[in-house]
N, C-alpha and C. Protein backbone atom coordinates (compact mmCIF):
# COMPACT_ATOMS: atom_id res chain seq x y z
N UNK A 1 47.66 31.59 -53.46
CA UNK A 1 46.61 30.68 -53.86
C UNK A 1 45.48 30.71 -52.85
N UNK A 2 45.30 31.02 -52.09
CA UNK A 2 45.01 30.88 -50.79
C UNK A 2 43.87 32.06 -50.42
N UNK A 3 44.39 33.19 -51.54
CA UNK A 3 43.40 34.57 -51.27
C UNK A 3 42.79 34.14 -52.26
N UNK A 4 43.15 33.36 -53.54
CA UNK A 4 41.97 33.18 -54.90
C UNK A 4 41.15 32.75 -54.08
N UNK A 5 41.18 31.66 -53.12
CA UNK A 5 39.89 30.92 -52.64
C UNK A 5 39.25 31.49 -52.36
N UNK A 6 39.74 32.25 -51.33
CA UNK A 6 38.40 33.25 -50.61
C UNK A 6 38.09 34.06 -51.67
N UNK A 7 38.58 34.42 -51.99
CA UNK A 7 38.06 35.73 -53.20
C UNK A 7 36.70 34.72 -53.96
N UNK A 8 37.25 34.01 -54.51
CA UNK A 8 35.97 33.02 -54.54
C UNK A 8 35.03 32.68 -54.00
N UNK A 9 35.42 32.31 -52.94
CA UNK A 9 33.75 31.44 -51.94
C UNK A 9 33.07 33.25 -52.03
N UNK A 10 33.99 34.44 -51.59
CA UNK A 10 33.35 35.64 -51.27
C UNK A 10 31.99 35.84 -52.48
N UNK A 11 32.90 35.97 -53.52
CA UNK A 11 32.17 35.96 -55.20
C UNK A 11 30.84 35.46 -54.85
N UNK A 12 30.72 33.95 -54.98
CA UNK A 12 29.98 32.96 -55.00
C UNK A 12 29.16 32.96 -53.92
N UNK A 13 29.60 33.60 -52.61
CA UNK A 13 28.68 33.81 -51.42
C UNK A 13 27.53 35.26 -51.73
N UNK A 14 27.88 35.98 -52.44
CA UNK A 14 27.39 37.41 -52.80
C UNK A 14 26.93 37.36 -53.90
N UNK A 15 26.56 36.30 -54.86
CA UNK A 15 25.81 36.04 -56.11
C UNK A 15 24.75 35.08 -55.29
N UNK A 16 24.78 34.18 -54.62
CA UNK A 16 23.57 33.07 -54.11
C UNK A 16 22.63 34.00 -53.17
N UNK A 17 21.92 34.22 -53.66
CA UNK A 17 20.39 35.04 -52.79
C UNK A 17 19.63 33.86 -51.92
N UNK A 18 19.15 34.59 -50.63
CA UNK A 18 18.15 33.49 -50.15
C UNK A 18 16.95 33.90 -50.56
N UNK A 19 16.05 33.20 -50.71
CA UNK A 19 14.67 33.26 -51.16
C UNK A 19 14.19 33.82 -50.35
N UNK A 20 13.09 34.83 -50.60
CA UNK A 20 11.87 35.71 -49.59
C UNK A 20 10.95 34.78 -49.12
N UNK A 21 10.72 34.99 -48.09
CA UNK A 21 10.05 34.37 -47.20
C UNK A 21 7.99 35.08 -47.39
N UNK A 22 8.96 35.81 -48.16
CA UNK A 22 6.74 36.70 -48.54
C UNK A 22 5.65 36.19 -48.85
N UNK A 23 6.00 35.41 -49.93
CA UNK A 23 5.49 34.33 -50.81
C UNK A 23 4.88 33.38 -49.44
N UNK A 24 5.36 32.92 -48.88
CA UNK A 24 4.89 31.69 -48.13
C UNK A 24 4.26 32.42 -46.76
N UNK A 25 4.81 34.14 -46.40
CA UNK A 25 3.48 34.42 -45.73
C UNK A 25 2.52 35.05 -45.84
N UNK A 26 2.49 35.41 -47.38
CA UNK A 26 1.10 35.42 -48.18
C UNK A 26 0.06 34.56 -47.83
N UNK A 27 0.96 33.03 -47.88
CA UNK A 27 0.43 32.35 -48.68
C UNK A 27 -1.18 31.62 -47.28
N UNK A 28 0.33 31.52 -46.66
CA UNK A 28 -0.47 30.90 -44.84
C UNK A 28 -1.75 32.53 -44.28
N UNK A 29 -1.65 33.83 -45.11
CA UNK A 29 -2.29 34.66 -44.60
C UNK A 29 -3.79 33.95 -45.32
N UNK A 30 -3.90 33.88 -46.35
CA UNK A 30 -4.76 33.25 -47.34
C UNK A 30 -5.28 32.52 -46.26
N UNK A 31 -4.62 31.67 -46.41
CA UNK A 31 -5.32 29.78 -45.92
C UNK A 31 -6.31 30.26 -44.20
N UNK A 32 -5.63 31.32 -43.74
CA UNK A 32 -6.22 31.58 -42.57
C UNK A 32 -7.49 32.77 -42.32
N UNK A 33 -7.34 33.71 -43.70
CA UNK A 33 -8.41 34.30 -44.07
C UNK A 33 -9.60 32.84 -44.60
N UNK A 34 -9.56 32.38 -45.63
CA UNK A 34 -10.23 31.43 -45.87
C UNK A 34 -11.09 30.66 -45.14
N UNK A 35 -10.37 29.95 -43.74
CA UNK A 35 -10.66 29.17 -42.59
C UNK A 35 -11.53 30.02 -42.14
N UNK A 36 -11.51 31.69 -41.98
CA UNK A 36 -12.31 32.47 -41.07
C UNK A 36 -13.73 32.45 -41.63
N UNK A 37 -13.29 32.79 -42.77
CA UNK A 37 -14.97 33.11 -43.80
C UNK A 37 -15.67 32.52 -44.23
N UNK A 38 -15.08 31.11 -43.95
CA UNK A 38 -16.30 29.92 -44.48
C UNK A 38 -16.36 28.77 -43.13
N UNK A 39 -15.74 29.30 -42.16
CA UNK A 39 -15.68 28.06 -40.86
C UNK A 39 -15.91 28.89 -39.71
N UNK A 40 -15.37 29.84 -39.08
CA UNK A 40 -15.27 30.53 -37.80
C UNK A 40 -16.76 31.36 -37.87
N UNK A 41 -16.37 32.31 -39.06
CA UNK A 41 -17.13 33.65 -38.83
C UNK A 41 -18.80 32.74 -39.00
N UNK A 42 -19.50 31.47 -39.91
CA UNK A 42 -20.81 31.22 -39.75
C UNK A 42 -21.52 30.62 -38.37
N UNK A 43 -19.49 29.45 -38.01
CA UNK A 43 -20.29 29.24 -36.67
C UNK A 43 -20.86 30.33 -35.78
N UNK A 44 -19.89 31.42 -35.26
CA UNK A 44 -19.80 31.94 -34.14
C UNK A 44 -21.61 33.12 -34.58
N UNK A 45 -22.11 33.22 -35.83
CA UNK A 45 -23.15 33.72 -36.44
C UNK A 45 -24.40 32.81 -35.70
N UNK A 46 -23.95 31.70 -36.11
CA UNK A 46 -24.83 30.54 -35.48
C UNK A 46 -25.28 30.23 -34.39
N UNK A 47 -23.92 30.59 -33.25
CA UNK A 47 -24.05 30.78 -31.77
C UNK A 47 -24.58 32.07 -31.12
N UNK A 48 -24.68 33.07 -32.45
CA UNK A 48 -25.25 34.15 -31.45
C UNK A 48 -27.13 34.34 -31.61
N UNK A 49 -27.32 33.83 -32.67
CA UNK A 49 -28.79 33.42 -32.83
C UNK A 49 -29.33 32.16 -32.48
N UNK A 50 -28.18 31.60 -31.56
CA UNK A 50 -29.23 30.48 -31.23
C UNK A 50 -29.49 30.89 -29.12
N UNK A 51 -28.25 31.98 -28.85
CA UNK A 51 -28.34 32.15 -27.80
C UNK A 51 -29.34 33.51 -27.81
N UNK A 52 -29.39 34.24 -28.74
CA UNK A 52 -31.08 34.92 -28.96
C UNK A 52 -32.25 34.86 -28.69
N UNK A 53 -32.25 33.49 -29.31
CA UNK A 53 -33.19 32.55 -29.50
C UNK A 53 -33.56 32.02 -27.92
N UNK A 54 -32.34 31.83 -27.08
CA UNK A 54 -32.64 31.20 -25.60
C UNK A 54 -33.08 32.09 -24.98
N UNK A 55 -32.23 33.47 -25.16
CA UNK A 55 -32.80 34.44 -24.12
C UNK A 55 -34.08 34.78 -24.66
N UNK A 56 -34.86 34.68 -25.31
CA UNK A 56 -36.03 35.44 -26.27
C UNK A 56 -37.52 34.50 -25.73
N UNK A 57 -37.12 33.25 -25.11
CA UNK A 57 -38.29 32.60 -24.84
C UNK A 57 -39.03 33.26 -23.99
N UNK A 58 -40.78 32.94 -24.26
CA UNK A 58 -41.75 33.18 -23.19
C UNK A 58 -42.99 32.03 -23.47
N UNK A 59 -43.49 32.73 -22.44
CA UNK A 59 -44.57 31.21 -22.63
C UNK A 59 -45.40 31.22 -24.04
N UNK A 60 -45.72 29.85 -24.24
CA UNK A 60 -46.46 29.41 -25.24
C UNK A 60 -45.78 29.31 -26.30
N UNK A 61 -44.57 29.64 -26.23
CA UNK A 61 -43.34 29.56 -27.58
C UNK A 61 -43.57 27.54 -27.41
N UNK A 62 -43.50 27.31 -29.23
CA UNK A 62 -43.10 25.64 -29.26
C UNK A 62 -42.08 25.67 -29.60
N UNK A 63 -41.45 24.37 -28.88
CA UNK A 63 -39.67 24.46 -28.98
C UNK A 63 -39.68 23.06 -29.57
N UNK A 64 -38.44 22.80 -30.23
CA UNK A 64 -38.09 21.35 -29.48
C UNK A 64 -36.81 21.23 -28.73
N UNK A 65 -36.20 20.14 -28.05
CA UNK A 65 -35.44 20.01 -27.62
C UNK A 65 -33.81 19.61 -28.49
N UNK A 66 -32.78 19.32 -28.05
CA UNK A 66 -31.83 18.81 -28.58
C UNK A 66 -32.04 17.01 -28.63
N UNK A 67 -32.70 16.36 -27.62
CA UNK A 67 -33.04 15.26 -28.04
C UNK A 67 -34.42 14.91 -28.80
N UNK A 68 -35.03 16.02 -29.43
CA UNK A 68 -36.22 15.56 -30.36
C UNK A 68 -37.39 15.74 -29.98
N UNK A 69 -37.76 16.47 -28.56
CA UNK A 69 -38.67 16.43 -27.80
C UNK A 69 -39.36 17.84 -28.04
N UNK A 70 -41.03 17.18 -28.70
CA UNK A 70 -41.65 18.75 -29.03
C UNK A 70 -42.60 18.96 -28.13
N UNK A 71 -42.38 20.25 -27.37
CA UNK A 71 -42.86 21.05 -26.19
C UNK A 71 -43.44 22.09 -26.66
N UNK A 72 -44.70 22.71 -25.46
CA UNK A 72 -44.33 24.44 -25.36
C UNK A 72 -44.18 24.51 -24.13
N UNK A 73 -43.59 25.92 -24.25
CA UNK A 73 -43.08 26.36 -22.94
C UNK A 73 -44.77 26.51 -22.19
N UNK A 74 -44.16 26.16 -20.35
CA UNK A 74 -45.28 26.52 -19.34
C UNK A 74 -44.51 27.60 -18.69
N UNK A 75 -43.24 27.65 -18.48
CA UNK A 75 -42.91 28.44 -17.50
C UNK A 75 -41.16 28.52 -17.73
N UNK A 76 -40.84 29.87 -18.07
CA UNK A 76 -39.10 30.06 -18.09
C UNK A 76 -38.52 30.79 -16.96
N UNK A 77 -37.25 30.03 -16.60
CA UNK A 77 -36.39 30.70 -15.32
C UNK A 77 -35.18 31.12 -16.08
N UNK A 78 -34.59 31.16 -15.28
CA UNK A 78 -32.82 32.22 -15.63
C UNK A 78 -32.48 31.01 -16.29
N UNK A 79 -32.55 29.50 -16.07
CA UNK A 79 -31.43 29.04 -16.87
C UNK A 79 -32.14 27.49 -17.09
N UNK A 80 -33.14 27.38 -16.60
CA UNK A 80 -34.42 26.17 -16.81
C UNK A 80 -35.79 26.86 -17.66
N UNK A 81 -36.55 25.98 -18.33
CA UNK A 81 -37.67 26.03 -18.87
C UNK A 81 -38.85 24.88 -18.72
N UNK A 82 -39.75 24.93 -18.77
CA UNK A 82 -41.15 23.85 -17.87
C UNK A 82 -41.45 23.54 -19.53
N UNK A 83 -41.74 22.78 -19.77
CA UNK A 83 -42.23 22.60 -21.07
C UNK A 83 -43.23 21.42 -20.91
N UNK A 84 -44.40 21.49 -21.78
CA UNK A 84 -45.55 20.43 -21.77
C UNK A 84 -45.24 19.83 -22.75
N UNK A 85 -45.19 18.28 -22.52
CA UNK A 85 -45.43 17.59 -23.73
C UNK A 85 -46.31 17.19 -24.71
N UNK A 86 -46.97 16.46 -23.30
CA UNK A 86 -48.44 15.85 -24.27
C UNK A 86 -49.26 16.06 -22.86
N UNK A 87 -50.72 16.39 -22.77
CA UNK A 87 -51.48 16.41 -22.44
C UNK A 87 -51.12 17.39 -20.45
N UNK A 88 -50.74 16.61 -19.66
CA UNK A 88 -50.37 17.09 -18.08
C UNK A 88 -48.71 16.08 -18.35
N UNK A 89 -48.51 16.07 -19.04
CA UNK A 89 -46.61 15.59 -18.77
C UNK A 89 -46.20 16.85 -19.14
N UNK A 90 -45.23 17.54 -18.38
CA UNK A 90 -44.33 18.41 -18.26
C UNK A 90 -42.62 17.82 -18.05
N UNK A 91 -41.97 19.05 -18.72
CA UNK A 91 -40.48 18.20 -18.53
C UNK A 91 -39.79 19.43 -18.34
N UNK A 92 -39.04 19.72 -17.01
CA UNK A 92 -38.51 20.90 -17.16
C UNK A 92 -36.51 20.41 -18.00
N UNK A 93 -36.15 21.32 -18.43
CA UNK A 93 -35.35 21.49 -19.49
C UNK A 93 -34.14 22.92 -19.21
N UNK A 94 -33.21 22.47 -19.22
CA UNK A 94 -32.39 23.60 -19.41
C UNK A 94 -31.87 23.87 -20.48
N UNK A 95 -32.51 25.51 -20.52
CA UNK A 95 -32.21 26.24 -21.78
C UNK A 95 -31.08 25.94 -22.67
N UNK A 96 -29.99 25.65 -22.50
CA UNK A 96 -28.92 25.12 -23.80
C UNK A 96 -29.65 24.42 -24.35
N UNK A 97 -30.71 23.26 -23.87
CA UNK A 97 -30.58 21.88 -24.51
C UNK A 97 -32.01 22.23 -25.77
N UNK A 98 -32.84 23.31 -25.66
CA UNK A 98 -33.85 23.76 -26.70
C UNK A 98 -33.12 24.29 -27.46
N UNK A 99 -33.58 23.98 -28.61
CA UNK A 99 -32.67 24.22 -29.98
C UNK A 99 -33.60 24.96 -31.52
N UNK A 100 -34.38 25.00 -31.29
CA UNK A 100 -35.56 25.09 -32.18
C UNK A 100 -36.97 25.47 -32.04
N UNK A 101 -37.22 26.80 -32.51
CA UNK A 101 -39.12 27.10 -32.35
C UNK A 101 -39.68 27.07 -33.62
N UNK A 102 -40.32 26.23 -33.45
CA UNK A 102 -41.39 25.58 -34.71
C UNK A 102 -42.40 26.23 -34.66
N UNK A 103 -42.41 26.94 -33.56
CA UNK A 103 -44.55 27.62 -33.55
C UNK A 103 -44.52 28.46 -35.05
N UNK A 104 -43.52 29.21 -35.92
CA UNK A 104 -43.47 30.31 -36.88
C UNK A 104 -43.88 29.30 -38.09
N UNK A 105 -43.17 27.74 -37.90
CA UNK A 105 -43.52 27.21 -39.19
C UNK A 105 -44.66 26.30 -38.92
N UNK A 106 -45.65 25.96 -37.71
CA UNK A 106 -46.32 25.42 -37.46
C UNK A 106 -47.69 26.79 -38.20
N UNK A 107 -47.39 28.22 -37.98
CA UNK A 107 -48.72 28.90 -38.32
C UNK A 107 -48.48 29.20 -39.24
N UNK A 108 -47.32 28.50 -40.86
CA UNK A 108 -47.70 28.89 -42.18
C UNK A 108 -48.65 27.50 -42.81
N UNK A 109 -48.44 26.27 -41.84
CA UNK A 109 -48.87 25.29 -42.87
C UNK A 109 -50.51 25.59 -42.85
């Protein structure tokens, strides 16, 4: 009686399949392609034209700042910029914090 069992559980152990694991790393390949092509790949697009954009300054470029502040450049260094505000106020500025040159849409209006 004793070998039916096993002969059994054996049976019953060699008919129950485990499920593939493919399916689910399809599935996570997806979700992480996805994340790249609509989240990673525009930021890091974003960061390389805006650091373009930093190295690319010269004088008389109009910027503004990251806090709202519209300048042109007087004078650029390695990692500072002189910018005029209004009239003899100058504000020097380090380059991360300019975010924006308006002079291209200032000479269509």
């Amino acid at each position: 009686m004793n070998a039916l069992f096993v002969y059994t559980l054996q049976a019953a152990g060699a008919q129950a399949q485990q499920p593939s694991a493919l399916p689910t790393i399809i599935m996570f390949a997806l979700i992480i392609l996805v994340m790249w092509l609509f989240m990673i790949r525009p930021q890091r697009k974003q960061q390389k034209q805006l650091q373009e954009f930093r190295n690319g300054l010269r004088k008389g470029d109009k910027v503004v700042t990251v806090g709202g502040i519209y300048g042109e450049i007087v004078e650029v260094n390695e990692k500072t910029a002189l910018i005029r505000v209004d009239g003899d106020v100058k504000l020097r500025v380090d380059k991360q914090g300019l975010v924006k040159d308006y002079s291209e849409a200032e000479a269509q209006k």
